[in-house]
PDB file of N, CA and C in Angstrom:
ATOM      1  N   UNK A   1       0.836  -1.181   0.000  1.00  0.00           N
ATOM      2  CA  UNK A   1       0.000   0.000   0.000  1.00  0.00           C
ATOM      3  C   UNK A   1       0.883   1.247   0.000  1.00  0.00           C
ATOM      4  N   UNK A   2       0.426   2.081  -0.698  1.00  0.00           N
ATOM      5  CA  UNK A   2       1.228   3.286  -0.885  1.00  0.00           C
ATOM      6  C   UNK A   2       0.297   4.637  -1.018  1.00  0.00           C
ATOM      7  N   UNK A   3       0.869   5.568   0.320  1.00  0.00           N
ATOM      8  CA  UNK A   3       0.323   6.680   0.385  1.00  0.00           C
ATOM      9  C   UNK A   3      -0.082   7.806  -0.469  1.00  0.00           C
ATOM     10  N   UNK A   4      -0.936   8.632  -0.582  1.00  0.00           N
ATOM     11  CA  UNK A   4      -0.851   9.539  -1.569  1.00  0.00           C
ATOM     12  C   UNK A   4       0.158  10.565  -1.588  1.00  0.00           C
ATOM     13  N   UNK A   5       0.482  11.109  -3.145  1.00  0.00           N
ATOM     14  CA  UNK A   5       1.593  11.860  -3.080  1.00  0.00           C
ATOM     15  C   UNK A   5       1.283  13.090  -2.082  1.00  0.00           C
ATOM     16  N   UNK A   6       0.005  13.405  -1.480  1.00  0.00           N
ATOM     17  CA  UNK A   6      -0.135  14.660  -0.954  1.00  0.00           C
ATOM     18  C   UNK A   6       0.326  14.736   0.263  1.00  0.00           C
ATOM     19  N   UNK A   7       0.648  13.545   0.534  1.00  0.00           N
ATOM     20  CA  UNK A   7       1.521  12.989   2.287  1.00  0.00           C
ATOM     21  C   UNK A   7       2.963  13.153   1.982  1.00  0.00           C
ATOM     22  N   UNK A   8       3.581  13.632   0.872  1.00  0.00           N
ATOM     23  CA  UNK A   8       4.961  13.176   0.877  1.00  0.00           C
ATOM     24  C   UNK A   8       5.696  14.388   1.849  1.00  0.00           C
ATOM     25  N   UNK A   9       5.566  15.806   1.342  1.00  0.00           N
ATOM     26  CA  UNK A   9       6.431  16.558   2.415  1.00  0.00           C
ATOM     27  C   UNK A   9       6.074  16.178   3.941  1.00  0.00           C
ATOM     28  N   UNK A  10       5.212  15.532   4.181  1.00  0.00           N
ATOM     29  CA  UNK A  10       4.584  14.996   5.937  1.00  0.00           C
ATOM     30  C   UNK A  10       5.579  14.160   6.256  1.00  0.00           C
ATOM     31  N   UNK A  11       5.541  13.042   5.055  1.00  0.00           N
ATOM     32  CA  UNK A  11       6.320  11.881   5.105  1.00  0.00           C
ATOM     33  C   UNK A  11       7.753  12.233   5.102  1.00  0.00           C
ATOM     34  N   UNK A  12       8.022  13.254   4.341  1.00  0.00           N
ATOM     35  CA  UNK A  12       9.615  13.445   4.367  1.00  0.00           C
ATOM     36  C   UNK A  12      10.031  14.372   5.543  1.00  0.00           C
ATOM     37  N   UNK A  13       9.398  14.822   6.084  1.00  0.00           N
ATOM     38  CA  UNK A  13       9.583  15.424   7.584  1.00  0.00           C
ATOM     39  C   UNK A  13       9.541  14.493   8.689  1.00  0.00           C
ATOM     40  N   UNK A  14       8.717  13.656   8.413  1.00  0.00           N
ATOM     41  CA  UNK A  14       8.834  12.353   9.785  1.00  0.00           C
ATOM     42  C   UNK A  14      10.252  11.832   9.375  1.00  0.00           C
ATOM     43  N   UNK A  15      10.317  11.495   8.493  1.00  0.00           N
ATOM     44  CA  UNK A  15      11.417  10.270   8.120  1.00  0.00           C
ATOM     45  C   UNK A  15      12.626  11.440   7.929  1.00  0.00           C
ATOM     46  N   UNK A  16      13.219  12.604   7.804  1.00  0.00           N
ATOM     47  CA  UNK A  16      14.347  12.992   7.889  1.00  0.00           C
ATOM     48  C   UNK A  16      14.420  13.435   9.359  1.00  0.00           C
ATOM     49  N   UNK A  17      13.356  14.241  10.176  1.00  0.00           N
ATOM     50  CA  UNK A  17      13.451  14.555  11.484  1.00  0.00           C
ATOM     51  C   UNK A  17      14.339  13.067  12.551  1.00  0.00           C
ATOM     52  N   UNK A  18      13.200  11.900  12.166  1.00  0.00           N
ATOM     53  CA  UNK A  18      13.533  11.032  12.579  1.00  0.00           C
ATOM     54  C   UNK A  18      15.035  10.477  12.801  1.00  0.00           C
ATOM     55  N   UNK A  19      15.628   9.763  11.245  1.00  0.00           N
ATOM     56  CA  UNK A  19      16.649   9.782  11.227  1.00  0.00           C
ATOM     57  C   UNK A  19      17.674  10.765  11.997  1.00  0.00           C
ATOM     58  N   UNK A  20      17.586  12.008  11.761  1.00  0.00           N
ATOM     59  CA  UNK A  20      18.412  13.510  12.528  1.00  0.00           C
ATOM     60  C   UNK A  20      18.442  13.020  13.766  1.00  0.00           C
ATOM     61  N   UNK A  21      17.268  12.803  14.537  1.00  0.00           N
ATOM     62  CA  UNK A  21      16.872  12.793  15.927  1.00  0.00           C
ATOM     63  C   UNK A  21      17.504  11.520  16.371  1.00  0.00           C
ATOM     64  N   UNK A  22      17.596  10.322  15.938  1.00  0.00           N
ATOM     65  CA  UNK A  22      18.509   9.317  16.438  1.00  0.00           C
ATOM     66  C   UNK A  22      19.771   9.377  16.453  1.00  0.00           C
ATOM     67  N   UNK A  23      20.403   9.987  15.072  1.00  0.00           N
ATOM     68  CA  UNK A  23      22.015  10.290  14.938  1.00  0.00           C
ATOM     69  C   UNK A  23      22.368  11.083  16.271  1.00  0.00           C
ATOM     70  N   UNK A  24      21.943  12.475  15.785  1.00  0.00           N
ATOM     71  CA  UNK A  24      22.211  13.286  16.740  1.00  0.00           C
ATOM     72  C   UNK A  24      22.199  13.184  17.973  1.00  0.00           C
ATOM     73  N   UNK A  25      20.965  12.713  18.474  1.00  0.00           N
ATOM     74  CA  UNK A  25      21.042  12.398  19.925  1.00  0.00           C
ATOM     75  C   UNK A  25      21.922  11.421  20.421  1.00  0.00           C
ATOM     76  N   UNK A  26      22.061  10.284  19.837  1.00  0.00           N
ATOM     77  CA  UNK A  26      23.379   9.037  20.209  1.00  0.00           C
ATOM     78  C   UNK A  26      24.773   9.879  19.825  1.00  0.00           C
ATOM     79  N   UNK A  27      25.093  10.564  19.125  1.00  0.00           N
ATOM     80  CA  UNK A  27      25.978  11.351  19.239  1.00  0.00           C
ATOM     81  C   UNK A  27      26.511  12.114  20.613  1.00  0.00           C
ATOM     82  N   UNK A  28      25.417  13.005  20.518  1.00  0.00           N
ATOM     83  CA  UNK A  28      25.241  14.458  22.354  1.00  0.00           C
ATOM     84  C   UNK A  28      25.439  13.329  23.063  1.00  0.00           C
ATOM     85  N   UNK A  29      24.934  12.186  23.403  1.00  0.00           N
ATOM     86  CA  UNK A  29      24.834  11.242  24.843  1.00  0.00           C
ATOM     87  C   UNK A  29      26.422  10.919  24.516  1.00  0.00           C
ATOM     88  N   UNK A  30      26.854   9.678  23.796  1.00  0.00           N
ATOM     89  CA  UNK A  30      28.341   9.082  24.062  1.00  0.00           C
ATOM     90  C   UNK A  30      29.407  10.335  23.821  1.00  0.00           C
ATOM     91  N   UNK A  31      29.208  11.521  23.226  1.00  0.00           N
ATOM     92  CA  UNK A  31      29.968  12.566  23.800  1.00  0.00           C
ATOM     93  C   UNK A  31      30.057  13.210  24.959  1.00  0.00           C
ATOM     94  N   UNK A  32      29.198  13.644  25.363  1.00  0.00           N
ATOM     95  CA  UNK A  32      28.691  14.131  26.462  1.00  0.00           C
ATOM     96  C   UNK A  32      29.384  13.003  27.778  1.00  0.00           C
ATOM     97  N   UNK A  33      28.958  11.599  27.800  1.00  0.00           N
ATOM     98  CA  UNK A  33      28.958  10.749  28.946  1.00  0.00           C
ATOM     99  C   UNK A  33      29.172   9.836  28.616  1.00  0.00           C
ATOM    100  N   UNK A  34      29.979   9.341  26.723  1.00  0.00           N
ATOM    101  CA  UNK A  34      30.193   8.038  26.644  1.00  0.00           C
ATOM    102  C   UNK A  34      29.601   7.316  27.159  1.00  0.00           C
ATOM    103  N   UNK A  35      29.884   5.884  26.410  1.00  0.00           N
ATOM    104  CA  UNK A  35      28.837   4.609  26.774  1.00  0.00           C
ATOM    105  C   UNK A  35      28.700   4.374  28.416  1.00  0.00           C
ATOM    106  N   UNK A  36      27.428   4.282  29.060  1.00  0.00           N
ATOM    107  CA  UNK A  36      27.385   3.398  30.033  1.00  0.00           C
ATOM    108  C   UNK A  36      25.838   3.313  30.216  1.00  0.00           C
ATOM    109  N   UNK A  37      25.951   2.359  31.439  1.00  0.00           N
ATOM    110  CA  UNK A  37      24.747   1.803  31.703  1.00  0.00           C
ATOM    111  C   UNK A  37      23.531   2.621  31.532  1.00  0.00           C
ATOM    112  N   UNK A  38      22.659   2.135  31.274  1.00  0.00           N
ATOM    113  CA  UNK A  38      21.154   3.087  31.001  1.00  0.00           C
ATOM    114  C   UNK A  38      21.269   3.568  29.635  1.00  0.00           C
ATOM    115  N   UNK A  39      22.488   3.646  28.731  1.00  0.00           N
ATOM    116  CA  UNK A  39      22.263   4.266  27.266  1.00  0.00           C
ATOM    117  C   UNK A  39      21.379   4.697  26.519  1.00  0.00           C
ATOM    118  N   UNK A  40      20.981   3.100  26.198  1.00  0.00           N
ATOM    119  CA  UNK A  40      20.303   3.251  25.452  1.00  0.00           C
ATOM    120  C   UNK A  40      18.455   3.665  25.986  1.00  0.00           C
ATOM    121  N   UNK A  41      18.052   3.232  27.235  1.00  0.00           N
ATOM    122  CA  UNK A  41      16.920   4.046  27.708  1.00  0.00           C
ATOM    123  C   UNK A  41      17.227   5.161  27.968  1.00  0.00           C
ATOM    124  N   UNK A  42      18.650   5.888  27.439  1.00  0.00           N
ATOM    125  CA  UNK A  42      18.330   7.708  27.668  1.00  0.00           C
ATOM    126  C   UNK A  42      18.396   7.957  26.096  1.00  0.00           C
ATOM    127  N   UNK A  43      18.894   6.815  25.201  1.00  0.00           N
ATOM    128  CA  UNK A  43      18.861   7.362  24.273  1.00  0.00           C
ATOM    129  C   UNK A  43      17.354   7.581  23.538  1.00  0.00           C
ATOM    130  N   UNK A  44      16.289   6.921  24.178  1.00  0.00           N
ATOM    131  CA  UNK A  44      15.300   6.284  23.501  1.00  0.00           C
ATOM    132  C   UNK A  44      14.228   7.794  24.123  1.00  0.00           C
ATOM    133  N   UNK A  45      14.961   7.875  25.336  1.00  0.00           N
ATOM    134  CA  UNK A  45      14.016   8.958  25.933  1.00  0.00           C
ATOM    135  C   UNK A  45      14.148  10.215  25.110  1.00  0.00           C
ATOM    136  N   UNK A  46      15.660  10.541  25.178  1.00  0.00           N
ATOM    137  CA  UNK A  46      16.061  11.809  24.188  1.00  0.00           C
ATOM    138  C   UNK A  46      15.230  11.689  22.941  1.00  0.00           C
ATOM    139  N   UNK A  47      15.232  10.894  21.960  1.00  0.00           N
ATOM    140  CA  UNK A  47      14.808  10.793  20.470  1.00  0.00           C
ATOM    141  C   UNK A  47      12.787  10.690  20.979  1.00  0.00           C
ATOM    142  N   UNK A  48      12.445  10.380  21.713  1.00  0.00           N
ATOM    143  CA  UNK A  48      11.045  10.474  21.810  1.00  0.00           C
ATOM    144  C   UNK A  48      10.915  11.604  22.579  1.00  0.00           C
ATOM    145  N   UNK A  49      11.449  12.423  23.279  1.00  0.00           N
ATOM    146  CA  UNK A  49      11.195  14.416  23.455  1.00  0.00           C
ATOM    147  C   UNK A  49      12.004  15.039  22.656  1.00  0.00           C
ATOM    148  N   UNK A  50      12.550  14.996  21.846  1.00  0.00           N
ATOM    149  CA  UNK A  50      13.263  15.419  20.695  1.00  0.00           C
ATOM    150  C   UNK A  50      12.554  15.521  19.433  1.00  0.00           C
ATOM    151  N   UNK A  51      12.214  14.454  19.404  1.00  0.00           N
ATOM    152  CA  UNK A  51      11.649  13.976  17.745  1.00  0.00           C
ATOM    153  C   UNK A  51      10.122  15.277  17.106  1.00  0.00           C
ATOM    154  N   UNK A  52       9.408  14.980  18.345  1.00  0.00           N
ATOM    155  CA  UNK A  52       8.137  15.957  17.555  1.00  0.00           C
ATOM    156  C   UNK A  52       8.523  17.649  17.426  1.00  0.00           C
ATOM    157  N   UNK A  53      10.101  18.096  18.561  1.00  0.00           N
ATOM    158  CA  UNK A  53      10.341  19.313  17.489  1.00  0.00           C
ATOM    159  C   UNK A  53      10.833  19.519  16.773  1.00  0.00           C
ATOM    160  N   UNK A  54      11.838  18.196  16.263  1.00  0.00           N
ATOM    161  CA  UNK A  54      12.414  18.232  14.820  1.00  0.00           C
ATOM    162  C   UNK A  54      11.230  17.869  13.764  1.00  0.00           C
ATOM    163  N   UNK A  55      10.359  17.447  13.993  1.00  0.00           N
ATOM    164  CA  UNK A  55       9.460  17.106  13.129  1.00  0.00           C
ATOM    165  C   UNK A  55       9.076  18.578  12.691  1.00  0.00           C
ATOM    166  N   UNK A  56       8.264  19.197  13.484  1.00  0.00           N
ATOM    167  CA  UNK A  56       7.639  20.417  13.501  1.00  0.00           C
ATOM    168  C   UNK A  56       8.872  21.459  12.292  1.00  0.00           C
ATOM    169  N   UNK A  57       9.778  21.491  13.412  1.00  0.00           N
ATOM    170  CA  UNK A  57      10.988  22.652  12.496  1.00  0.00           C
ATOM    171  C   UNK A  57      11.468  21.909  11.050  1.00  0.00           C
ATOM    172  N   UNK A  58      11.496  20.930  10.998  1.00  0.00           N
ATOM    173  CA  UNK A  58      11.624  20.407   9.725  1.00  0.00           C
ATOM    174  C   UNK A  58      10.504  20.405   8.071  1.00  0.00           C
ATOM    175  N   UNK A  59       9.733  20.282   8.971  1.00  0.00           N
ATOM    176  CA  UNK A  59       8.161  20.057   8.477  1.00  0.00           C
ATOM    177  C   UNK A  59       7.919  21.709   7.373  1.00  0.00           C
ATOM    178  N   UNK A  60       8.309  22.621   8.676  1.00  0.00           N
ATOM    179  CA  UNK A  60       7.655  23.941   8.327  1.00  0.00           C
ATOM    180  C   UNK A  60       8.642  24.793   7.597  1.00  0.00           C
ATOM    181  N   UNK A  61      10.084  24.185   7.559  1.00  0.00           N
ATOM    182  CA  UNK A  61      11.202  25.194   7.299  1.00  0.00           C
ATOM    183  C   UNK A  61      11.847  24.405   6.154  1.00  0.00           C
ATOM    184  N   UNK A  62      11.303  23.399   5.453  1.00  0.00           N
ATOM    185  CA  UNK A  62      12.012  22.994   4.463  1.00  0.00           C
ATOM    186  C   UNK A  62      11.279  23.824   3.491  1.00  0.00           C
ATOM    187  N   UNK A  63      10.080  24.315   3.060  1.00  0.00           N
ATOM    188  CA  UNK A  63       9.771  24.844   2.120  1.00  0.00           C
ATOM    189  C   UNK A  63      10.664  26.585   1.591  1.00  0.00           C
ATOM    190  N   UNK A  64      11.316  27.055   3.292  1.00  0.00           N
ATOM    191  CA  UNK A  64      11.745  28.181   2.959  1.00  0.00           C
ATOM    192  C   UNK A  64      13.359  27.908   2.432  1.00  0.00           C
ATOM    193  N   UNK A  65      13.654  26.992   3.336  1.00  0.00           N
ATOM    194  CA  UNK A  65      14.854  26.351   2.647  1.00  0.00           C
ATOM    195  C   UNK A  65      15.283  25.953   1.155  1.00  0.00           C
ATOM    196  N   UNK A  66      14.355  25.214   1.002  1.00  0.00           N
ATOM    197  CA  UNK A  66      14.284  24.770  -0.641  1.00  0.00           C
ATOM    198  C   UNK A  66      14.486  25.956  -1.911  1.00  0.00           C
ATOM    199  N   UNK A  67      13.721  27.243  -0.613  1.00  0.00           N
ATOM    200  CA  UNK A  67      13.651  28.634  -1.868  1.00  0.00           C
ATOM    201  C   UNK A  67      14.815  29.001  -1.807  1.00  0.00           C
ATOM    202  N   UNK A  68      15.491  29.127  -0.081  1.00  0.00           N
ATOM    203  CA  UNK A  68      16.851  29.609  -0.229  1.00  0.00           C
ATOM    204  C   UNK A  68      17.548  28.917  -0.946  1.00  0.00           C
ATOM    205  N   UNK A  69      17.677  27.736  -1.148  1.00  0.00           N
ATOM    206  CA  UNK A  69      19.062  26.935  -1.950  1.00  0.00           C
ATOM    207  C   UNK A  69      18.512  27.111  -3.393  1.00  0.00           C
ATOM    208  N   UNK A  70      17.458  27.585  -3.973  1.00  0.00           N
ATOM    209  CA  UNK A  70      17.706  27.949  -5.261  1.00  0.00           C
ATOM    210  C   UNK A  70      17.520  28.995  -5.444  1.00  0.00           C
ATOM    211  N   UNK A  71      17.912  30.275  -4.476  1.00  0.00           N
ATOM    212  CA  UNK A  71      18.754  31.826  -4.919  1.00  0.00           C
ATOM    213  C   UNK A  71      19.970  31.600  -4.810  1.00  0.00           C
ATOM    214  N   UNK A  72      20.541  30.551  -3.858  1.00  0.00           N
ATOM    215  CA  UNK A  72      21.815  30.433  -3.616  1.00  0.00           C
ATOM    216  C   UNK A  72      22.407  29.562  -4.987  1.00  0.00           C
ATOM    217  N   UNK A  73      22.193  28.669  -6.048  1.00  0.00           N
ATOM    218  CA  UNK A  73      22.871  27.800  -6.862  1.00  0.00           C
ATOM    219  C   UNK A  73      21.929  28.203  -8.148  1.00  0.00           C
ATOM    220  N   UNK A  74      22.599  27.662  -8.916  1.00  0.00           N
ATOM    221  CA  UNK A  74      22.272  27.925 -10.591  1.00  0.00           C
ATOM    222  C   UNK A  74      20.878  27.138 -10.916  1.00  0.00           C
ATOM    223  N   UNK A  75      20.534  27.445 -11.791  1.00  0.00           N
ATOM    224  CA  UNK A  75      19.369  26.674 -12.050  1.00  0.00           C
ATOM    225  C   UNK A  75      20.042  25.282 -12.772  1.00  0.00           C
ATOM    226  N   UNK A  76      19.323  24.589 -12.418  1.00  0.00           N
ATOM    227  CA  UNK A  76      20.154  22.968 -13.909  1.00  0.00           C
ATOM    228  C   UNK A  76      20.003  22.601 -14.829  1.00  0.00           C
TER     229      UNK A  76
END
């Protein structure tokens, strides 16, 4: 089953926020305090209070983005 195209910028805001929100956060933690016990339940906590405001800022700021990177580069 496959969604309609009118879900895709939704869809591409869950799924890049997402991704961001796991890197990043397992990043900040084993920098921050390197590996130890509890890790990964802080990592799980971070990426689930994290995630819905990368969603949000992602969601709403790729459209202005998209305009900036084509004043910034040539057309193709």
């Amino acid at each position: 089953m496959r969604l309609p195209a009118r879900y895709a910028p939704l869809l591409f805001g869950a799924l890049l926020s997402a991704i961001m929100v796991t890197i990043v956060s397992a990043f900040v933690i084993v920098v921050s305090q390197g590996f130890r016990d509890g890790f990964l339940t802080q990592w799980v906590r971070s990426c689930l209070t994290t995630w819905p405001v990368a969603f949000v800022s992602v969601t709403l700021l790729a459209p202005q983005v998209r305009k900036l990177v084509a004043l910034i580069t040539e057309p193709g």
